[in-house]
PDB file of N, CA and C in Angstrom:
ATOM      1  N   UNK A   1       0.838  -1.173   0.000  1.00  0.00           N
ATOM      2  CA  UNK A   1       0.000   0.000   0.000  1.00  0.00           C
ATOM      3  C   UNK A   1       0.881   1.234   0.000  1.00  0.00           C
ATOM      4  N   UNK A   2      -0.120   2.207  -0.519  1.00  0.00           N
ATOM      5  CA  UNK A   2       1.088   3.357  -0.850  1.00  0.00           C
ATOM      6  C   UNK A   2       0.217   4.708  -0.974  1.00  0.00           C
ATOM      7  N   UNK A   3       0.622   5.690   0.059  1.00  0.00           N
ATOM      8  CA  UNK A   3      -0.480   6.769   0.870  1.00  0.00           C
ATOM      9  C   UNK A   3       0.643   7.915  -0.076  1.00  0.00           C
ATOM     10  N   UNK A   4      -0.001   8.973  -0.808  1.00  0.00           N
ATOM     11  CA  UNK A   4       0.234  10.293  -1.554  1.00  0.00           C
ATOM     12  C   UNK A   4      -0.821  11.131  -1.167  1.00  0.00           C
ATOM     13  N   UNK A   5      -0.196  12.420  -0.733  1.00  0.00           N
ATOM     14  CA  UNK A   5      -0.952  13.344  -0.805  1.00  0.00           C
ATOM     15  C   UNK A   5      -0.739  14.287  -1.906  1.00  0.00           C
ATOM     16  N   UNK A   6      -1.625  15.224  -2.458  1.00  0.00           N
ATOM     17  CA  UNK A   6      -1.870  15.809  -3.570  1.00  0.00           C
ATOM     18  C   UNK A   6      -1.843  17.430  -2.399  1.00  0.00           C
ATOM     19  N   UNK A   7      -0.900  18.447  -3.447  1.00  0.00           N
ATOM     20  CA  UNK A   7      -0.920  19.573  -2.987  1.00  0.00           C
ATOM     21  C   UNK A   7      -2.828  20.210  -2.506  1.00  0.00           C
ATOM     22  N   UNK A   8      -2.413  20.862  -1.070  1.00  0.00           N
ATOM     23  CA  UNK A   8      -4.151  21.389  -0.911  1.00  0.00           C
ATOM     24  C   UNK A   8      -4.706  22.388  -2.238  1.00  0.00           C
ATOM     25  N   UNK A   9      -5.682  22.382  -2.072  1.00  0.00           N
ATOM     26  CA  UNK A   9      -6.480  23.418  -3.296  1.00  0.00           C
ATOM     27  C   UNK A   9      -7.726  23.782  -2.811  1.00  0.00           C
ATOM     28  N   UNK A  10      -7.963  25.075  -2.397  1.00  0.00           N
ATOM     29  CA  UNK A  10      -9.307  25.306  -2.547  1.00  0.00           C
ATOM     30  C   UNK A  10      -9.723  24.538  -1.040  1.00  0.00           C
ATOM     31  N   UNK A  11      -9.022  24.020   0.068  1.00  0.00           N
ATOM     32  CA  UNK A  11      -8.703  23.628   1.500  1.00  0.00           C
ATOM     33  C   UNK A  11      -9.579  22.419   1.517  1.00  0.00           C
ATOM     34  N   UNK A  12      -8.895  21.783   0.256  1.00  0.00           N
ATOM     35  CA  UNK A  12      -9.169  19.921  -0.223  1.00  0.00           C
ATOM     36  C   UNK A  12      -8.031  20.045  -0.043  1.00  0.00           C
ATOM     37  N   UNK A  13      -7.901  18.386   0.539  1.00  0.00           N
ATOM     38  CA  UNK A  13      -6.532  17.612   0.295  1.00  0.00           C
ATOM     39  C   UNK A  13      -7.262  16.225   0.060  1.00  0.00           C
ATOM     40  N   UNK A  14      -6.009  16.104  -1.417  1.00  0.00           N
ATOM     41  CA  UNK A  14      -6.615  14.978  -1.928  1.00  0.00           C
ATOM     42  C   UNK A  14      -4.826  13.731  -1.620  1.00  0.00           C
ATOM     43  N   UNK A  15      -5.961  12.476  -1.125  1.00  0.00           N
ATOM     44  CA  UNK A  15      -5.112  11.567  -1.064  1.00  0.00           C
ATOM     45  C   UNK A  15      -5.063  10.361  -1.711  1.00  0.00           C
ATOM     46  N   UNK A  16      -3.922  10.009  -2.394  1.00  0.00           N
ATOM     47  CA  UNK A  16      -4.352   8.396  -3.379  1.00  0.00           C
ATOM     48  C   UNK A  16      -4.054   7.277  -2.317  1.00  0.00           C
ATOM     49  N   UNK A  17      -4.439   6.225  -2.652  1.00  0.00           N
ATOM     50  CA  UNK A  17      -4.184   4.986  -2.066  1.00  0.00           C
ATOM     51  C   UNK A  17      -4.078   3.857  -3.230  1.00  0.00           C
ATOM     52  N   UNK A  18      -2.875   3.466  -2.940  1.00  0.00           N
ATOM     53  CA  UNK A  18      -2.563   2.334  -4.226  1.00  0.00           C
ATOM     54  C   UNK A  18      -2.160   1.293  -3.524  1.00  0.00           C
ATOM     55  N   UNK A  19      -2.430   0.090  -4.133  1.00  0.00           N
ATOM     56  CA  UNK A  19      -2.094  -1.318  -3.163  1.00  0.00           C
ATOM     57  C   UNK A  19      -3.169  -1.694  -3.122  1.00  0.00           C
ATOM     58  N   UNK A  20      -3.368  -2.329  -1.457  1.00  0.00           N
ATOM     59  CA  UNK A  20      -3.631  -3.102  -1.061  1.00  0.00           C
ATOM     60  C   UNK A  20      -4.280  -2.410   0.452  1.00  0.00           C
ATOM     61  N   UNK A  21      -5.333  -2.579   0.785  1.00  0.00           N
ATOM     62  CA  UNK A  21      -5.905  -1.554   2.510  1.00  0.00           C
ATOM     63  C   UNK A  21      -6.255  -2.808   2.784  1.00  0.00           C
ATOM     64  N   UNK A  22      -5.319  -3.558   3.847  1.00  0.00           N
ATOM     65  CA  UNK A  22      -6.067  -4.553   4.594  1.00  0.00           C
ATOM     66  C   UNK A  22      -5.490  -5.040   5.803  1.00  0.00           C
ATOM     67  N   UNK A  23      -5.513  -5.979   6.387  1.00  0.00           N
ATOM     68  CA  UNK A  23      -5.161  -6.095   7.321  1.00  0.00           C
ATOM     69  C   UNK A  23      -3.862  -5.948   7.897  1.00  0.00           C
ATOM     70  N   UNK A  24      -2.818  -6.590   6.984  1.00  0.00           N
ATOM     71  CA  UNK A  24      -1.212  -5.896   7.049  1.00  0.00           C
ATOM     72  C   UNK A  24      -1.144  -4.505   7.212  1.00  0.00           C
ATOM     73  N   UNK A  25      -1.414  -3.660   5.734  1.00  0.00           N
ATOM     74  CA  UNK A  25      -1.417  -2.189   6.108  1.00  0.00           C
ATOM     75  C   UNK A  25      -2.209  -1.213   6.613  1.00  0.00           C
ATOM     76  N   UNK A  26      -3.528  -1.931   6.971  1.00  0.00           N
ATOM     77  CA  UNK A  26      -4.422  -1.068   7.852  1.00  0.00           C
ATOM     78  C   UNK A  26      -3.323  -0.085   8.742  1.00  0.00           C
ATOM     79  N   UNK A  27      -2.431  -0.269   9.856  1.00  0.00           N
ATOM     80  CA  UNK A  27      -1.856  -0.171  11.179  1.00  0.00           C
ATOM     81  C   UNK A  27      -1.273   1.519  10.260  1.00  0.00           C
ATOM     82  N   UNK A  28      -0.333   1.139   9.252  1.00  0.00           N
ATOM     83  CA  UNK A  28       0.562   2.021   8.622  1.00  0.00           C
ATOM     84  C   UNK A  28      -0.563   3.283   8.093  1.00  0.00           C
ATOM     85  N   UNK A  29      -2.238   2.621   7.500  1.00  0.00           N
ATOM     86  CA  UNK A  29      -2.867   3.720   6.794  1.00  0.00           C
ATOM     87  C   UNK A  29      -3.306   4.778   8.037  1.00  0.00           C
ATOM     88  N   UNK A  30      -3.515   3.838   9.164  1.00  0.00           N
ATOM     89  CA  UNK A  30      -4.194   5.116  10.216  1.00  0.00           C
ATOM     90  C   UNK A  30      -2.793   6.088  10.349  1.00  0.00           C
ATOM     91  N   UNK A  31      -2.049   5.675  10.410  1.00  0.00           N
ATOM     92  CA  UNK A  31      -0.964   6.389  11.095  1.00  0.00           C
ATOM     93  C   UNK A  31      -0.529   7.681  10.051  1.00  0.00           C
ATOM     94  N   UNK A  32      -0.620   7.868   8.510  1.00  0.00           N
ATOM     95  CA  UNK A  32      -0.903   8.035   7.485  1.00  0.00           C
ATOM     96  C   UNK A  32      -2.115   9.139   8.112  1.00  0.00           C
ATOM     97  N   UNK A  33      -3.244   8.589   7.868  1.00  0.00           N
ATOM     98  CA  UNK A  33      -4.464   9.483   8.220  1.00  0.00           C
ATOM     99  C   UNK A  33      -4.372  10.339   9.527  1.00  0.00           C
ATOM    100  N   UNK A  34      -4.018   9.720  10.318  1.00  0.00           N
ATOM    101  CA  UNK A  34      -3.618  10.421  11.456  1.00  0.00           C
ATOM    102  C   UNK A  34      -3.047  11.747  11.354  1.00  0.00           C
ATOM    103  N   UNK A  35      -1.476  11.827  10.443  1.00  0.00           N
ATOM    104  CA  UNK A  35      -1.092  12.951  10.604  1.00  0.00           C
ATOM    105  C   UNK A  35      -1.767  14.089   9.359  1.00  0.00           C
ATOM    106  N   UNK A  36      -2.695  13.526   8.975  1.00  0.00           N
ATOM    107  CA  UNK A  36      -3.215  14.465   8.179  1.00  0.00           C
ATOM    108  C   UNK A  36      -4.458  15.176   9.110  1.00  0.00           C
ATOM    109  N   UNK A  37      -5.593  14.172  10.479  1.00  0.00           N
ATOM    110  CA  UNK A  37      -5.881  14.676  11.201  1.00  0.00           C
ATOM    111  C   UNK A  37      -5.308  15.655  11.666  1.00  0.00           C
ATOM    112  N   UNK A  38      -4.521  15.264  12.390  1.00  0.00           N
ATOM    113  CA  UNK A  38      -3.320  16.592  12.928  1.00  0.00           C
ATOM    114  C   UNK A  38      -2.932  17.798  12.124  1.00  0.00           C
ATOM    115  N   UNK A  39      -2.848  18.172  11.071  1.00  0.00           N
ATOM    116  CA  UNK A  39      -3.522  19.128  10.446  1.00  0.00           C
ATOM    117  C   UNK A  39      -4.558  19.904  10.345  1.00  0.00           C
ATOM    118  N   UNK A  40      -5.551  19.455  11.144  1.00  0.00           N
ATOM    119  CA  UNK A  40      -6.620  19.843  11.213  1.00  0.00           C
ATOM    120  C   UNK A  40      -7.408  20.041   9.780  1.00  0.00           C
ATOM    121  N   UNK A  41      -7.043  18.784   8.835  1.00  0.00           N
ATOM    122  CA  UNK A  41      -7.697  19.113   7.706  1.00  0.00           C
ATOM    123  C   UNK A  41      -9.881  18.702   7.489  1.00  0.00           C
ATOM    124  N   UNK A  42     -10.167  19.897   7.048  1.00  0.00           N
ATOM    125  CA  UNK A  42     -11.726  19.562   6.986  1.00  0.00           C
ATOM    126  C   UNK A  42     -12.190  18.838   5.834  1.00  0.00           C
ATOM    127  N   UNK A  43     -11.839  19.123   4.872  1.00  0.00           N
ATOM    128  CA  UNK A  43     -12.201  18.724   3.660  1.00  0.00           C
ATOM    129  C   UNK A  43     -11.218  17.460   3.073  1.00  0.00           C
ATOM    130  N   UNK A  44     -11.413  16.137   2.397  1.00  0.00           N
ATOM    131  CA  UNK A  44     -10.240  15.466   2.264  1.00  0.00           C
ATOM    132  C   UNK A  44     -11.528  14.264   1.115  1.00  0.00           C
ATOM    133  N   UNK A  45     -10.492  14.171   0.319  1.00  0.00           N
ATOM    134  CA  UNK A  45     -10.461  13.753  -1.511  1.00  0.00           C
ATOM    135  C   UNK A  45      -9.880  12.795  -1.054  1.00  0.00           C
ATOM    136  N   UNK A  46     -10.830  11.377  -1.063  1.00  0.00           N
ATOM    137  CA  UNK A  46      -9.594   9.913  -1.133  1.00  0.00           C
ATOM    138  C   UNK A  46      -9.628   8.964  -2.417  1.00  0.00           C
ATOM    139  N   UNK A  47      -8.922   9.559  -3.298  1.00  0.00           N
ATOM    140  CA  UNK A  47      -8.686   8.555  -4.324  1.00  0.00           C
ATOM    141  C   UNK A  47      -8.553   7.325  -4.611  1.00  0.00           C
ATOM    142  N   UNK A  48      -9.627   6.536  -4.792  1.00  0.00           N
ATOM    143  CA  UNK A  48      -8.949   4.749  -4.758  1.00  0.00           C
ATOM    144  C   UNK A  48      -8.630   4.403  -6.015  1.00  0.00           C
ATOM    145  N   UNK A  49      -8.669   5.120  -7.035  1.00  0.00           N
ATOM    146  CA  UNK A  49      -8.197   4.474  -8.387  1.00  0.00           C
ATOM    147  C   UNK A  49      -7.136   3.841  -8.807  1.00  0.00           C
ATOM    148  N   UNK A  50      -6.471   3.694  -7.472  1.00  0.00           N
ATOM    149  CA  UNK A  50      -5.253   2.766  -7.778  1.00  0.00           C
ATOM    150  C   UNK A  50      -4.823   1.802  -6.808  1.00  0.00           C
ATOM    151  N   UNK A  51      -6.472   1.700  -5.813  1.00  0.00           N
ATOM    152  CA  UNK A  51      -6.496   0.717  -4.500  1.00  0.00           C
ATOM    153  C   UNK A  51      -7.284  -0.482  -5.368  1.00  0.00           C
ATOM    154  N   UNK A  52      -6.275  -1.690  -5.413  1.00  0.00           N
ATOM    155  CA  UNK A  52      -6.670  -3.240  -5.974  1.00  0.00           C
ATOM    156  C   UNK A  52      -7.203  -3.962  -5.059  1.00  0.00           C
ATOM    157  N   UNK A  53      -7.324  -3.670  -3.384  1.00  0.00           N
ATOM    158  CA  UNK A  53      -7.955  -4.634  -2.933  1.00  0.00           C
ATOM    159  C   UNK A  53      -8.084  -3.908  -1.721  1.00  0.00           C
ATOM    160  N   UNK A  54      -9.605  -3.794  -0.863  1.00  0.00           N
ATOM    161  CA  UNK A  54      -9.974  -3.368   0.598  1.00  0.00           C
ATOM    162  C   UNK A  54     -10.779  -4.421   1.309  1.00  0.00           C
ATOM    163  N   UNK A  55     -10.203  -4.680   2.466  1.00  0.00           N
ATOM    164  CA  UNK A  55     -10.684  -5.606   3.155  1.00  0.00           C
ATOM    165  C   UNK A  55     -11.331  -4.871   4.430  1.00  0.00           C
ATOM    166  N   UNK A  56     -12.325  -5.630   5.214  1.00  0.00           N
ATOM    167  CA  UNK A  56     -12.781  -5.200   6.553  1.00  0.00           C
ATOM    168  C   UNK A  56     -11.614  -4.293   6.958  1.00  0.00           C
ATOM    169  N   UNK A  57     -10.723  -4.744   7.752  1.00  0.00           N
ATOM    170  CA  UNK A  57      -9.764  -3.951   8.460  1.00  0.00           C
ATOM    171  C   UNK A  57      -9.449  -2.434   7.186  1.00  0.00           C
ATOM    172  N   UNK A  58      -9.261  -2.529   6.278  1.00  0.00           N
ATOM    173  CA  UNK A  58      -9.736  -0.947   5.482  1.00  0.00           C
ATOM    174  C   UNK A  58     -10.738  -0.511   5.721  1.00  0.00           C
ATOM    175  N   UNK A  59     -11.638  -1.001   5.325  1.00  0.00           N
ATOM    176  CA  UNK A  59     -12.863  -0.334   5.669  1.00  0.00           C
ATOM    177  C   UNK A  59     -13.174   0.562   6.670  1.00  0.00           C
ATOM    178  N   UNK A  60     -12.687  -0.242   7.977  1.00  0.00           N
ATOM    179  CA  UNK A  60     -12.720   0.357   8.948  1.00  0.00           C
ATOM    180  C   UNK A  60     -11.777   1.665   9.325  1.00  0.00           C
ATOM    181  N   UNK A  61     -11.159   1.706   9.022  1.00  0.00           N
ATOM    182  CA  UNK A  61      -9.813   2.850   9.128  1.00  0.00           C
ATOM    183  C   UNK A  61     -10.597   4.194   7.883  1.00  0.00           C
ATOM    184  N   UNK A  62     -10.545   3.492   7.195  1.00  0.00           N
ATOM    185  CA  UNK A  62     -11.640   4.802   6.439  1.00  0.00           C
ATOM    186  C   UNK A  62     -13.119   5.688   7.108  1.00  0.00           C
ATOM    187  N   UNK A  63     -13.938   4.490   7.698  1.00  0.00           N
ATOM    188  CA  UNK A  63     -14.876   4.669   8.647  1.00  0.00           C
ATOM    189  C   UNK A  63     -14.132   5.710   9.684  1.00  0.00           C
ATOM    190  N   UNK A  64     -13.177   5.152  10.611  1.00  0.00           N
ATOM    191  CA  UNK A  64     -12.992   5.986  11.483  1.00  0.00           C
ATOM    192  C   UNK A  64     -12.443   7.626  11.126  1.00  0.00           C
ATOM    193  N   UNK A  65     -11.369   7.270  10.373  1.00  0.00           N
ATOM    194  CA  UNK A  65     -10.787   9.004   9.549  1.00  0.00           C
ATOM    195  C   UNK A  65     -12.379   9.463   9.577  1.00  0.00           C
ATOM    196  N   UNK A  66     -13.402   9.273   8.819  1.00  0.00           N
ATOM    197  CA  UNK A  66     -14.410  10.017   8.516  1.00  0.00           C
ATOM    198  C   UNK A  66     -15.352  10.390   9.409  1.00  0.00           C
ATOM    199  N   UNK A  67     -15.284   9.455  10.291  1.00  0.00           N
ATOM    200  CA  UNK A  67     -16.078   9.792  11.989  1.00  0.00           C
ATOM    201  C   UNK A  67     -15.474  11.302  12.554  1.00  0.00           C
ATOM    202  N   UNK A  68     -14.146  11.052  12.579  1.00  0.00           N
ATOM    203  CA  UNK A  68     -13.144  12.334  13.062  1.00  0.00           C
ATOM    204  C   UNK A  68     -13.108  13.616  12.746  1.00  0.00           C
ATOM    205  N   UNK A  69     -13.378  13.489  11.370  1.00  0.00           N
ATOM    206  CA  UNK A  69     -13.303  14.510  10.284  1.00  0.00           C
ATOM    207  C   UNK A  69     -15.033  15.144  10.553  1.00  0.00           C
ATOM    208  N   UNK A  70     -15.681  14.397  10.141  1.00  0.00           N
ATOM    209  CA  UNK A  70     -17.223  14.855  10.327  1.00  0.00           C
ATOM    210  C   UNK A  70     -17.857  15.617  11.887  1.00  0.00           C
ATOM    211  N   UNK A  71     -16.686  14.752  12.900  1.00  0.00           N
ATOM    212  CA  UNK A  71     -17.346  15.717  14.174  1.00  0.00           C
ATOM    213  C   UNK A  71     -16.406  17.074  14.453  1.00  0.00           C
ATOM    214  N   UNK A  72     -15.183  17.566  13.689  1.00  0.00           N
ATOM    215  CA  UNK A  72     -15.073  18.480  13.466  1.00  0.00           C
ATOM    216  C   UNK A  72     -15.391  19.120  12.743  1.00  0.00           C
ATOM    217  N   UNK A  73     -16.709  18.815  11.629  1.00  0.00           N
ATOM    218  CA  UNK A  73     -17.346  19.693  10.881  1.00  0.00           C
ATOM    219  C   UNK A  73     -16.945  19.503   9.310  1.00  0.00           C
ATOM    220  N   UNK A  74     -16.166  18.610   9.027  1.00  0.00           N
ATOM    221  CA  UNK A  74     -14.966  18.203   8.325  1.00  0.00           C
ATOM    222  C   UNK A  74     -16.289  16.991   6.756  1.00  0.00           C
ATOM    223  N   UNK A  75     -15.504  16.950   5.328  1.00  0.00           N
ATOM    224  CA  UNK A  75     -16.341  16.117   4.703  1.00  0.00           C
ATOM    225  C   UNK A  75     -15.250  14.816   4.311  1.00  0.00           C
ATOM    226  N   UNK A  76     -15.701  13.839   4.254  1.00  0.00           N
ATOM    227  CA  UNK A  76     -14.711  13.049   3.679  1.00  0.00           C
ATOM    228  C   UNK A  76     -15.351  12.428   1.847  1.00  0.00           C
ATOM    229  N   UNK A  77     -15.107  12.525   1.180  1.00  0.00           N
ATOM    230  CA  UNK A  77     -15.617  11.769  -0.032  1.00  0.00           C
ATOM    231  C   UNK A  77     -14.539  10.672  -0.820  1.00  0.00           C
ATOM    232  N   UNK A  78     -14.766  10.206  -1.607  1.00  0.00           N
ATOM    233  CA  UNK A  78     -14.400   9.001  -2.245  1.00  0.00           C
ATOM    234  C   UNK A  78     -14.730   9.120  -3.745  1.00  0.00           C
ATOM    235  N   UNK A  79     -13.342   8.782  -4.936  1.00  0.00           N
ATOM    236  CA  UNK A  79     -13.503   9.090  -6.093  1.00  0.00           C
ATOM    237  C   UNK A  79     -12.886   8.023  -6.640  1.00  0.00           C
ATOM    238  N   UNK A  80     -12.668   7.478  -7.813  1.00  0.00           N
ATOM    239  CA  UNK A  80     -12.619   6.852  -8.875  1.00  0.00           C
ATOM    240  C   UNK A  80     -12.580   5.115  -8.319  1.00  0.00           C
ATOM    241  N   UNK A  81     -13.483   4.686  -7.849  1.00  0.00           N
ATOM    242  CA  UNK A  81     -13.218   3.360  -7.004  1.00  0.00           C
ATOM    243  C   UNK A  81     -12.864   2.447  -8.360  1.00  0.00           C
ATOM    244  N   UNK A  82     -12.330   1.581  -8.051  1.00  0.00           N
ATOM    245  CA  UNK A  82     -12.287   0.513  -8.835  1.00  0.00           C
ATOM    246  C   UNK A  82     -12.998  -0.847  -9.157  1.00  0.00           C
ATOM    247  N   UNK A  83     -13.457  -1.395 -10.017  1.00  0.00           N
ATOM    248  CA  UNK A  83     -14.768  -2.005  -9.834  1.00  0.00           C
ATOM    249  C   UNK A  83     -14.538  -2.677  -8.747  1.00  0.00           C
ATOM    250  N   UNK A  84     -13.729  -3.614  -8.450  1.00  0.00           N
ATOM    251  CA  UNK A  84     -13.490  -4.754  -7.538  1.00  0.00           C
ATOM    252  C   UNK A  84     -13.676  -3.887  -6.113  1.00  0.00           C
ATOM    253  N   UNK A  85     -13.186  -2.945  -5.523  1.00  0.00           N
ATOM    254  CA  UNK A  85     -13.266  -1.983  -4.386  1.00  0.00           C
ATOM    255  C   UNK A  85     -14.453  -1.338  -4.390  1.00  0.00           C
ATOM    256  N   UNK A  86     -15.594  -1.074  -5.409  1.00  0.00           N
ATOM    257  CA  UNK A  86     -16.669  -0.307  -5.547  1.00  0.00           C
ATOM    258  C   UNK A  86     -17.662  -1.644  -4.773  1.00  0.00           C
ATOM    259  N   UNK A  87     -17.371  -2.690  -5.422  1.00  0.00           N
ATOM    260  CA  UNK A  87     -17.802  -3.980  -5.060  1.00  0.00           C
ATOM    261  C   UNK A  87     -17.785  -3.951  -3.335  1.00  0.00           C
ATOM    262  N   UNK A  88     -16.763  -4.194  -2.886  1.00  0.00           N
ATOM    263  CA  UNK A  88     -16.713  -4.316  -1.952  1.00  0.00           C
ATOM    264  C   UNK A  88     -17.626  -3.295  -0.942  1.00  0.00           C
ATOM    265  N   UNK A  89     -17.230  -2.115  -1.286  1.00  0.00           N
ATOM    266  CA  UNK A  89     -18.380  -1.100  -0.576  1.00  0.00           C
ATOM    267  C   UNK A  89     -19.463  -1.780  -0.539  1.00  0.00           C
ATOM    268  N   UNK A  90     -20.543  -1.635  -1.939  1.00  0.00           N
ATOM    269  CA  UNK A  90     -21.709  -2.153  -2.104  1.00  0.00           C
ATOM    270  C   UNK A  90     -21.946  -3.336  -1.122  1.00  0.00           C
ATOM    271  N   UNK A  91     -21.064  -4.075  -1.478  1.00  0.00           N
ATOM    272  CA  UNK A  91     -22.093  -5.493  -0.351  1.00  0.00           C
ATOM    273  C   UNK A  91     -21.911  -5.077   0.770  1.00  0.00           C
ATOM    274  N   UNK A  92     -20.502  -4.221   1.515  1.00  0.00           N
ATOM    275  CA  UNK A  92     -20.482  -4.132   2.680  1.00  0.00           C
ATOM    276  C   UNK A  92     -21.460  -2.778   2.821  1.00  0.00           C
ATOM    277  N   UNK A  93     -22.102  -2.154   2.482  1.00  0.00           N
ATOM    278  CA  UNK A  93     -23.248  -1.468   2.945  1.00  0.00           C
ATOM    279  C   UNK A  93     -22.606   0.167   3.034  1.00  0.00           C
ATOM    280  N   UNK A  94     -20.860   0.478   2.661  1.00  0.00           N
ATOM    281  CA  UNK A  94     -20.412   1.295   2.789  1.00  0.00           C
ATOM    282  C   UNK A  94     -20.389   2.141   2.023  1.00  0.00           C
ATOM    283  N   UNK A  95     -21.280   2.357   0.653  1.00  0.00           N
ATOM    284  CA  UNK A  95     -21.659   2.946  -0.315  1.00  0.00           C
ATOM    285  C   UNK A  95     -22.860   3.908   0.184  1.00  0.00           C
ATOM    286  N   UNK A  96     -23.433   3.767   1.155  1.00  0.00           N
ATOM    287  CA  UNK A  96     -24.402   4.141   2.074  1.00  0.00           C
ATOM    288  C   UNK A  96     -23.841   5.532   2.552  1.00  0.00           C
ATOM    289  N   UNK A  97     -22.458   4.662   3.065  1.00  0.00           N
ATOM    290  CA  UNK A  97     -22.010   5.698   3.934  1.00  0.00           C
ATOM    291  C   UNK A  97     -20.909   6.743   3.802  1.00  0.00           C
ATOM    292  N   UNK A  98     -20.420   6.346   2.574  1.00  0.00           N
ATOM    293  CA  UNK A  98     -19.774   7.512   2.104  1.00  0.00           C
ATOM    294  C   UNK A  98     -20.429   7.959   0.840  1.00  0.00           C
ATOM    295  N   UNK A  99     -20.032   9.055   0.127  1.00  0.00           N
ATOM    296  CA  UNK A  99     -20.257   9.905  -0.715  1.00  0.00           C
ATOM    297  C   UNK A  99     -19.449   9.556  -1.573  1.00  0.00           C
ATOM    298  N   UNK A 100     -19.983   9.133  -3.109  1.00  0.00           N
ATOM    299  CA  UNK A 100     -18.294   7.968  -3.701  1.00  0.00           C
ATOM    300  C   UNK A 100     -18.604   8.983  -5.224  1.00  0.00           C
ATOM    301  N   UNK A 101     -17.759   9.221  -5.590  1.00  0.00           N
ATOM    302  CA  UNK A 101     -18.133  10.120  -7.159  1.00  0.00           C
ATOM    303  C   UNK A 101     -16.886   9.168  -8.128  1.00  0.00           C
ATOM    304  N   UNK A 102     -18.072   9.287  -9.059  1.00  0.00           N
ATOM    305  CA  UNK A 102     -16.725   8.399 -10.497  1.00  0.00           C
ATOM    306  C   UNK A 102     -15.218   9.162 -10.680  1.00  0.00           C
ATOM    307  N   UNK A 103     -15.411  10.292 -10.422  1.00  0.00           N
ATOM    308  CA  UNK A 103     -14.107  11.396 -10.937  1.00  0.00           C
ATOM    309  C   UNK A 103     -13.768  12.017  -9.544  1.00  0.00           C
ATOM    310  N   UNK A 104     -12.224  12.556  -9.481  1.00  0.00           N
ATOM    311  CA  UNK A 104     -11.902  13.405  -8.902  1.00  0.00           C
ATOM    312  C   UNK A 104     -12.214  14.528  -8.352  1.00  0.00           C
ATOM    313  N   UNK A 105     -12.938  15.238 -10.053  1.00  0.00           N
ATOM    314  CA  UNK A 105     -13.687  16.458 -10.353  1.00  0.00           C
ATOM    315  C   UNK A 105     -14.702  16.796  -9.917  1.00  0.00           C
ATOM    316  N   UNK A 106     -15.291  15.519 -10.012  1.00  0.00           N
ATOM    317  CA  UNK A 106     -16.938  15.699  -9.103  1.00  0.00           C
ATOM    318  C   UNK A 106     -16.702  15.700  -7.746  1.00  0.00           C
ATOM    319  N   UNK A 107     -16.038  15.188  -7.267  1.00  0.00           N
ATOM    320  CA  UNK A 107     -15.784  15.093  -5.689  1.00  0.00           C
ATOM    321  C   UNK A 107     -15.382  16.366  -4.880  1.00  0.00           C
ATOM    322  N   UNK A 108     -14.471  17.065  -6.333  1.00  0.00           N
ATOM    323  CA  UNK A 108     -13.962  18.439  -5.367  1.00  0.00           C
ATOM    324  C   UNK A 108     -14.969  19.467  -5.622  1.00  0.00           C
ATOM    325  N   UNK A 109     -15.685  19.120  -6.724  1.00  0.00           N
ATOM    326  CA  UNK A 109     -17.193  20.399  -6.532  1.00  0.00           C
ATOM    327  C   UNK A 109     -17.973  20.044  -5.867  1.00  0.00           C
ATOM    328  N   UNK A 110     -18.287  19.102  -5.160  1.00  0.00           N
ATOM    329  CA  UNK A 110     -19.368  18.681  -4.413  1.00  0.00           C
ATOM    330  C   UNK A 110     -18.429  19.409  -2.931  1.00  0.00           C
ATOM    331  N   UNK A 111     -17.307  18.844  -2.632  1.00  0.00           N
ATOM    332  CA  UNK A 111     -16.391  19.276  -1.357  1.00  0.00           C
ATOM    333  C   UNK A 111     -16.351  20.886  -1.801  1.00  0.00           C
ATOM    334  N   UNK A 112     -16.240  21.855  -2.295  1.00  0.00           N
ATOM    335  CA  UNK A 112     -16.228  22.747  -2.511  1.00  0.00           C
ATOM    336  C   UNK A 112     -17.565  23.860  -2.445  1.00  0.00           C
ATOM    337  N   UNK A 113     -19.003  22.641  -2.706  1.00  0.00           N
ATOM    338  CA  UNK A 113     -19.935  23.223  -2.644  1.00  0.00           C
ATOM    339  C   UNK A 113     -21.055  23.502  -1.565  1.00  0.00           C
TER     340      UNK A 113
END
């Protein structure tokens, strides 16, 4: 797994995730998310278009970042999933619960709007 952040814009920060979110690198992604908490960032773009596989233990680490983020007033959204990871949302019921846009683009006008 492999955590990039994208310069802020417009007080989005967008982050990719490539690999693998699961139980091995769950530990490494909070820690990752964490110091972007610590920023006090509100707004935050998570790119999966280059995440091949999320398991429970991802899931959950995404869940929580967005718990954190939301009770400081904060949005979290989700952009270019990949079918196999879009999948996974869907059955796990987590399509519900985040805000998932096909594009980047849509995600930062919706976070913007």
């Amino acid at each position: 797994m492999n955590i990039t952040q994208q310069q802020q814009q417009n007080g989005i920060i967008t982050l990719n995730i490539a690999g693998r979110l699961d139980a091995v690198t769950a530990l490494d992604a909070e820690k990752e998310f964490e110091k972007i908490l610590q920023e006090g960032s509100e707004q935050l773009l998570v790119d999966l278009g280059e995440l091949d596989y999320i398991s429970s233990a991802g899931l959950r680490v995404l869940l929580v970042v967005a718990k954190k983020i939301q009770q400081n007033g904060g949005k979290v959204v989700l952009a270019e999933l990949t079918p196999n990871v879009k999948e996974v949302f869907e059955i796990s019921g987590f399509s519900s619960i985040f805000k998932i846009f096909d594009s980047r683009e849509e995600a930062a006008v919706f976070l913007e709007g």
